[in-house]
Protein backbone atom coordinates (compact mmCIF):
# COMPACT_ATOMS: atom_id res chain seq x y z
CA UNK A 1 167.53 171.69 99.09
CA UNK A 2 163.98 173.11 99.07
CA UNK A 3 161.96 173.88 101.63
CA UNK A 4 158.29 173.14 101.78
CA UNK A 5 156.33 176.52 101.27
CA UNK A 6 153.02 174.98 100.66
CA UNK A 7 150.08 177.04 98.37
CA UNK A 8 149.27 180.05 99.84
CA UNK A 9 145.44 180.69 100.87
CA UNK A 10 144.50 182.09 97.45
CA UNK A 11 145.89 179.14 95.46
CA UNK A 12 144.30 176.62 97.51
CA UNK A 13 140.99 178.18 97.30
CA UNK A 14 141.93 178.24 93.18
CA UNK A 15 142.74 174.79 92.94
CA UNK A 16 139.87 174.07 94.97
CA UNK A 17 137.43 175.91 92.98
CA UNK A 18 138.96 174.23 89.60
CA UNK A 19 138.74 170.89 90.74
CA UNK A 20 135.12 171.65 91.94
CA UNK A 21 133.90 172.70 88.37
CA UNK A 22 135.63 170.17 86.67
CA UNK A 23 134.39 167.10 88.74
CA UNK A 24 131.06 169.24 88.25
CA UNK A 25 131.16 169.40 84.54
CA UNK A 26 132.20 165.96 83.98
CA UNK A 27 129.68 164.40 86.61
CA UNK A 28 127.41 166.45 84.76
CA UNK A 29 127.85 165.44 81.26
CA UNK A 30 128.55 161.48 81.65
CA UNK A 31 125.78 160.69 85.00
CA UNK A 32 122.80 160.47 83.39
CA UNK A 33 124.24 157.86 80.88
CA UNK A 34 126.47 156.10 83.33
CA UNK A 35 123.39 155.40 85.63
CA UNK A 36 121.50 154.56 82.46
CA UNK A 37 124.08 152.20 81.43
CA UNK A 38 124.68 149.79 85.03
CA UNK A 39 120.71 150.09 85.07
CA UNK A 40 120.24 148.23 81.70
CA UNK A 41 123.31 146.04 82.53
CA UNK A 42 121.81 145.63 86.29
CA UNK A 43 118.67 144.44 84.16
CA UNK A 44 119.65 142.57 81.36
CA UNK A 45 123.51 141.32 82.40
CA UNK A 46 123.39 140.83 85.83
CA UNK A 47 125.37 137.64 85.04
CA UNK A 48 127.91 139.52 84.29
CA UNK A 49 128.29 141.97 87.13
CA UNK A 50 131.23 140.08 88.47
CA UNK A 51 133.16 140.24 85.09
CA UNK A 52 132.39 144.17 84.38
CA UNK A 53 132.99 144.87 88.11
CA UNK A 54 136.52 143.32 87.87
CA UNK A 55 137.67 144.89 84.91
CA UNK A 56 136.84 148.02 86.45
CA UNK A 57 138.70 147.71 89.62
CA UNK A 58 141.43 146.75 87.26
CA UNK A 59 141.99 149.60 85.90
CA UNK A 60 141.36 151.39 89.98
CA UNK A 61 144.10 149.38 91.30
CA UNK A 62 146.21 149.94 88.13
CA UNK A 63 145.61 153.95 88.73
CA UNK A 64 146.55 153.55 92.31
CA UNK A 65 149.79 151.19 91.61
CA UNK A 66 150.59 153.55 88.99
CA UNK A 67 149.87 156.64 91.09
CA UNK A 68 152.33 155.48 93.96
CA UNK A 69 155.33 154.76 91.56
CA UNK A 70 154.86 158.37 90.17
CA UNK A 71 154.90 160.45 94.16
CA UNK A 72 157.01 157.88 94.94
CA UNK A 73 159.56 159.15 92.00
CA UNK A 74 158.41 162.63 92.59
CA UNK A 75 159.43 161.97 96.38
CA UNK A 76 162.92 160.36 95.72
CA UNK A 77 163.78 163.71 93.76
CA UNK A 78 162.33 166.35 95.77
CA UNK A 79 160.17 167.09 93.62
CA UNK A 80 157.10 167.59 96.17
CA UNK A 81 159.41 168.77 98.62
CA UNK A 82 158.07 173.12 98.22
CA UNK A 83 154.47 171.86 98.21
CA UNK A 84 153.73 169.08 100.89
CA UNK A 85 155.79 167.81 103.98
CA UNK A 86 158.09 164.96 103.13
CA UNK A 87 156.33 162.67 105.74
CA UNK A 88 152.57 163.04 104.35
CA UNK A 89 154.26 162.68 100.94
CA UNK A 90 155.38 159.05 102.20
CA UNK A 91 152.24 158.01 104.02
CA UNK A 92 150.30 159.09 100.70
CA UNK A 93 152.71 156.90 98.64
CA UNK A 94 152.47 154.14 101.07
CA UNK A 95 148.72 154.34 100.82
CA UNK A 96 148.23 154.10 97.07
CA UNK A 97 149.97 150.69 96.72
CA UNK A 98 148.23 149.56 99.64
CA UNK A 99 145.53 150.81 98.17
CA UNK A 100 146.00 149.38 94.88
CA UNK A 101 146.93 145.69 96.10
CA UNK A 102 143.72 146.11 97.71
CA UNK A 103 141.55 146.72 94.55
CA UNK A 104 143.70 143.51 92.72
CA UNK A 105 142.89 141.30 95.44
CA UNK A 106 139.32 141.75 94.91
CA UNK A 107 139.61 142.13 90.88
CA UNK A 108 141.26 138.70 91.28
CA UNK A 109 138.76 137.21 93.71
CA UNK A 110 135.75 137.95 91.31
CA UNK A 111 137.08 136.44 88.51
CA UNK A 112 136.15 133.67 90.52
CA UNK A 113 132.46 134.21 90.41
CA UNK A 114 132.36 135.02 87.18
CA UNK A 115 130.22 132.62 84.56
CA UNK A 116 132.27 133.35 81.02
CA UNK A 117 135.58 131.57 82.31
CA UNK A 118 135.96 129.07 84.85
CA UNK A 119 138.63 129.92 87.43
CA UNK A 120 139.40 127.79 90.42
CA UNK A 121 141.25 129.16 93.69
CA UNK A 122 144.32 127.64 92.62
CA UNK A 123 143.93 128.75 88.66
CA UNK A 124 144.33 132.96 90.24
CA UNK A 125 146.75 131.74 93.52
CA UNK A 126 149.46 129.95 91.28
CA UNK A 127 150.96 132.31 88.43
CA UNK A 128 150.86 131.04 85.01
CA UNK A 129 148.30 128.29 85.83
CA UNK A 130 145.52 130.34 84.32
CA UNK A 131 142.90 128.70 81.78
CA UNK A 132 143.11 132.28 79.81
CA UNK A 133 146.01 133.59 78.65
CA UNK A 134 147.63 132.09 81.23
CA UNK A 135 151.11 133.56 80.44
CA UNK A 136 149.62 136.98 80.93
CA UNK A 137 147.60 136.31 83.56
CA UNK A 138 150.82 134.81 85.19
CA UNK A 139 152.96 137.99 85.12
CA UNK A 140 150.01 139.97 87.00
CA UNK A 141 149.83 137.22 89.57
CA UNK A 142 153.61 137.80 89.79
CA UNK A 143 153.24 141.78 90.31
CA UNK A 144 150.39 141.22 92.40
CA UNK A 145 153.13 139.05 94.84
CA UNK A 146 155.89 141.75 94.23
CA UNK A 147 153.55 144.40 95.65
CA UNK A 148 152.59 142.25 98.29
CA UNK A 149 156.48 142.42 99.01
CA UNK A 150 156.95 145.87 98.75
CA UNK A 151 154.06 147.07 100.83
CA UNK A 152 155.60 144.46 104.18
CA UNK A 153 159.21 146.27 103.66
CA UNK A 154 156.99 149.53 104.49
CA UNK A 155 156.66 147.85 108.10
CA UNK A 156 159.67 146.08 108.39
CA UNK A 157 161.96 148.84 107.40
CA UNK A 158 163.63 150.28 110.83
CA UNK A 159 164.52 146.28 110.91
CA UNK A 160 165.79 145.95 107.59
CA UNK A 161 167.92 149.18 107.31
CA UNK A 162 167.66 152.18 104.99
CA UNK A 163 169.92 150.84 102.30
CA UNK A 164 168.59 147.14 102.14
CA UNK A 165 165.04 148.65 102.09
CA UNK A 166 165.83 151.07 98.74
CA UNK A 167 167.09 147.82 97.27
CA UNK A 168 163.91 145.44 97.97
CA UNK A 169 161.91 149.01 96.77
CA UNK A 170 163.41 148.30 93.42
CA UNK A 171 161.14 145.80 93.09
CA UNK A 172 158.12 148.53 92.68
CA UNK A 173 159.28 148.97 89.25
CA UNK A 174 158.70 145.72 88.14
CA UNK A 175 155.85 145.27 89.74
CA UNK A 176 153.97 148.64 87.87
CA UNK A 177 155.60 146.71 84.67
CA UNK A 178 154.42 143.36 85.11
CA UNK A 179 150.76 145.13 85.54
CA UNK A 180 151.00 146.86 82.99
CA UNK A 181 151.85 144.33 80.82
CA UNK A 182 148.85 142.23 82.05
CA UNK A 183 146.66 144.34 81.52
CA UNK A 184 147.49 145.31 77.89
CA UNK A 185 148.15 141.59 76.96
CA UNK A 186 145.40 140.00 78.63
CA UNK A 187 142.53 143.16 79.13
CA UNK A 188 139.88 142.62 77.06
CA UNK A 189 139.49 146.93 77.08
CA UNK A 190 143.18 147.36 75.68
CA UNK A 191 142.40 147.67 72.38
CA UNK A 192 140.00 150.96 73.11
CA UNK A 193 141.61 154.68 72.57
CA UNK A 194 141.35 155.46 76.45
CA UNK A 195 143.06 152.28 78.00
CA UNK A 196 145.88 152.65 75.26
CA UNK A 197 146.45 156.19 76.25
CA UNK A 198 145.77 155.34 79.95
CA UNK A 199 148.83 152.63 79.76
CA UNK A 200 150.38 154.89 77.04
CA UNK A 201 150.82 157.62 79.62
CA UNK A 202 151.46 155.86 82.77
CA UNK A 203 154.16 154.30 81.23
CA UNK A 204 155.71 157.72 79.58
CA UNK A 205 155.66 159.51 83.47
CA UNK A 206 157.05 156.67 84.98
CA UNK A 207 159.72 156.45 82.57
CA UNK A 208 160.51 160.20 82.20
CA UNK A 209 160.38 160.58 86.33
CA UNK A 210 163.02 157.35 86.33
CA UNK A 211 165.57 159.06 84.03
CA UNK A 212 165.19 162.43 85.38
CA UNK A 213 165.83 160.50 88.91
CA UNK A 214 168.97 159.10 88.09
CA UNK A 215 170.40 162.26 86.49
CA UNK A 216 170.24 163.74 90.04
CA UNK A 217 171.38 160.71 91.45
CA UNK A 218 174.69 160.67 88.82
CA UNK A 219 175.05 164.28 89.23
CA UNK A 220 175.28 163.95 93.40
CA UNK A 221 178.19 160.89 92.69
CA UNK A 222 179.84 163.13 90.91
CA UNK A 223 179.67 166.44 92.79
CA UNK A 224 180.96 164.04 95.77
CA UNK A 225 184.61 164.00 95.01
CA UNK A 226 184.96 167.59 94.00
CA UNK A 227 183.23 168.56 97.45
CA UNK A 228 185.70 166.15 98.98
CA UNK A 229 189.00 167.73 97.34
CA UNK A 230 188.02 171.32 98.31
CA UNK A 231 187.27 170.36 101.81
CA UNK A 232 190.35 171.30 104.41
CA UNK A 233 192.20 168.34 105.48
CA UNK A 234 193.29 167.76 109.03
CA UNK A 235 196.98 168.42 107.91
CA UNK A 236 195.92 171.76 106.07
CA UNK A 237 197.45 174.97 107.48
CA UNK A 238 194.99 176.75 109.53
CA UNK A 239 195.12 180.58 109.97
CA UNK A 240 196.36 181.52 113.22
CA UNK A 241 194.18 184.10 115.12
CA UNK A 242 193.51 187.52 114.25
CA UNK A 243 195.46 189.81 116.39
CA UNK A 244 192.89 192.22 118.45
CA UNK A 245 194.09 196.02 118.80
CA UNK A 246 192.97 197.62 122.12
CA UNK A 247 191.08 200.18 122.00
CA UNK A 248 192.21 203.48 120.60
CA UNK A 249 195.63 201.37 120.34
CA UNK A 250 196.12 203.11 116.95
CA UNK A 251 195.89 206.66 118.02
CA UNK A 252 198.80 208.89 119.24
CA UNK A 253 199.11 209.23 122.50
CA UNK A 254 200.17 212.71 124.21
């Protein structure tokens, strides 16, 4: 089993620095035409600020559902065990999907301000009642309501019992795949390089983390039984005690 080592003082200060210059470079290169860009749209499309705002806390939430599967796989298989402590690793997994049924809530809420397609209260409460794509639309309601189930097993799971709350956490994987497939089927930003490669890749570490996870988890069953049969049994000879010589018991005597 590993322990957790953590980064030493040098590495953090590394990783630190990294993520400085890169946040730095990129903030540096795409600000001036971000802020140019919700300017002129703040000017000339301020119709559709609730549209634009929900399809980008879309993708957020998606980022943050997608986020929690992957620690949440990295958890199961000890992955993160040398670098953080097992409980923080938990909270932060609870946190994204809290997080990210958060930012769906409100991406689903807006839709109901916005001008381009109607939506009434019941057209985003009830799945596949949608007046666009409603089929689509329907399985994200549905992974929005899985999540929603997920996240209360967090709090109910000293009642519920270890084993019946890893079965209800199943559900988590249907829930990143029902959002994913509403937002490829029914985005109107799917068919763009960087959502393709943003589902594209999501969907790869999720995938790869899930097989690697139950190759441990087959490996274990069968270490089991072999760890069984070479364990002593009760009716197993025991060796008696060792026989202790007194002192100077093997010299002659005079």
């Amino acid at each position: 089993m590993q322990k957790y080592r953590g980064f030493g003082p040098r590495t953090r200060f590394v990783l630190w620095g990294l993520l400085a210059i890169t946040l730095g470079v990129v903030l540096g290169a795409t600000a001036p035409q971000a802020l140019d860009g919700v300017a002129n749209a703040l000017a000339t499309q301020h119709d559709n600020i609730p549209w634009y705002t929900s399809r980008l806390l879309a993708f957020l939430a998606y980022f943050a559902i997608a986020g929690s599967v992957v620690y949440g796989l990295m958890l199961s298989t000890g992955i993160l065990d040398a670098i953080a402590h097992r409980p923080i690793s938990f909270a932060l997994h609870q946190d994204l999907a809290s997080i990210g049924l958060g930012l769906a809530g409100v991406h689903g809420a807006l839709l109901a301000l916005d001008k381009t397609i109607h939506f009434s209260v019941a057209d985003l409460i009830v799945p596949f009642a949608s007046p666009y794509r409603p089929i689509w639309m329907g399985i994200g309601q549905v992974a929005f309501y899985l999540t929603v189930v997920v996240i209360a097993s967090f709090y109910a799971r000293r009642r519920m019992g270890q084993r019946a709350w890893r079965l209800l956490h199943y559900l988590t994987f249907l829930a990143f795949a029902g959002s994913a497939v509403h937002g490829i089927m029914s985005g109107t930003d799917s068919g763009t390089a960087w959502a393709w490669w943003t589902y594209a890749g999501s969907a790869a570490a999720v995938a790869f983390l899930l097989a690697y996870r139950i190759v441990l988890s087959v490996a274990k069953r069968r270490r089991g039984p072999q760890v069984r049969r070479a364990a002593p049994t009760a009716s197993s000879p025991r060796p008696g005690p060792v026989p202790r010589l007194a002192p100077n018991a093997d010299m002659e005597t005079t």
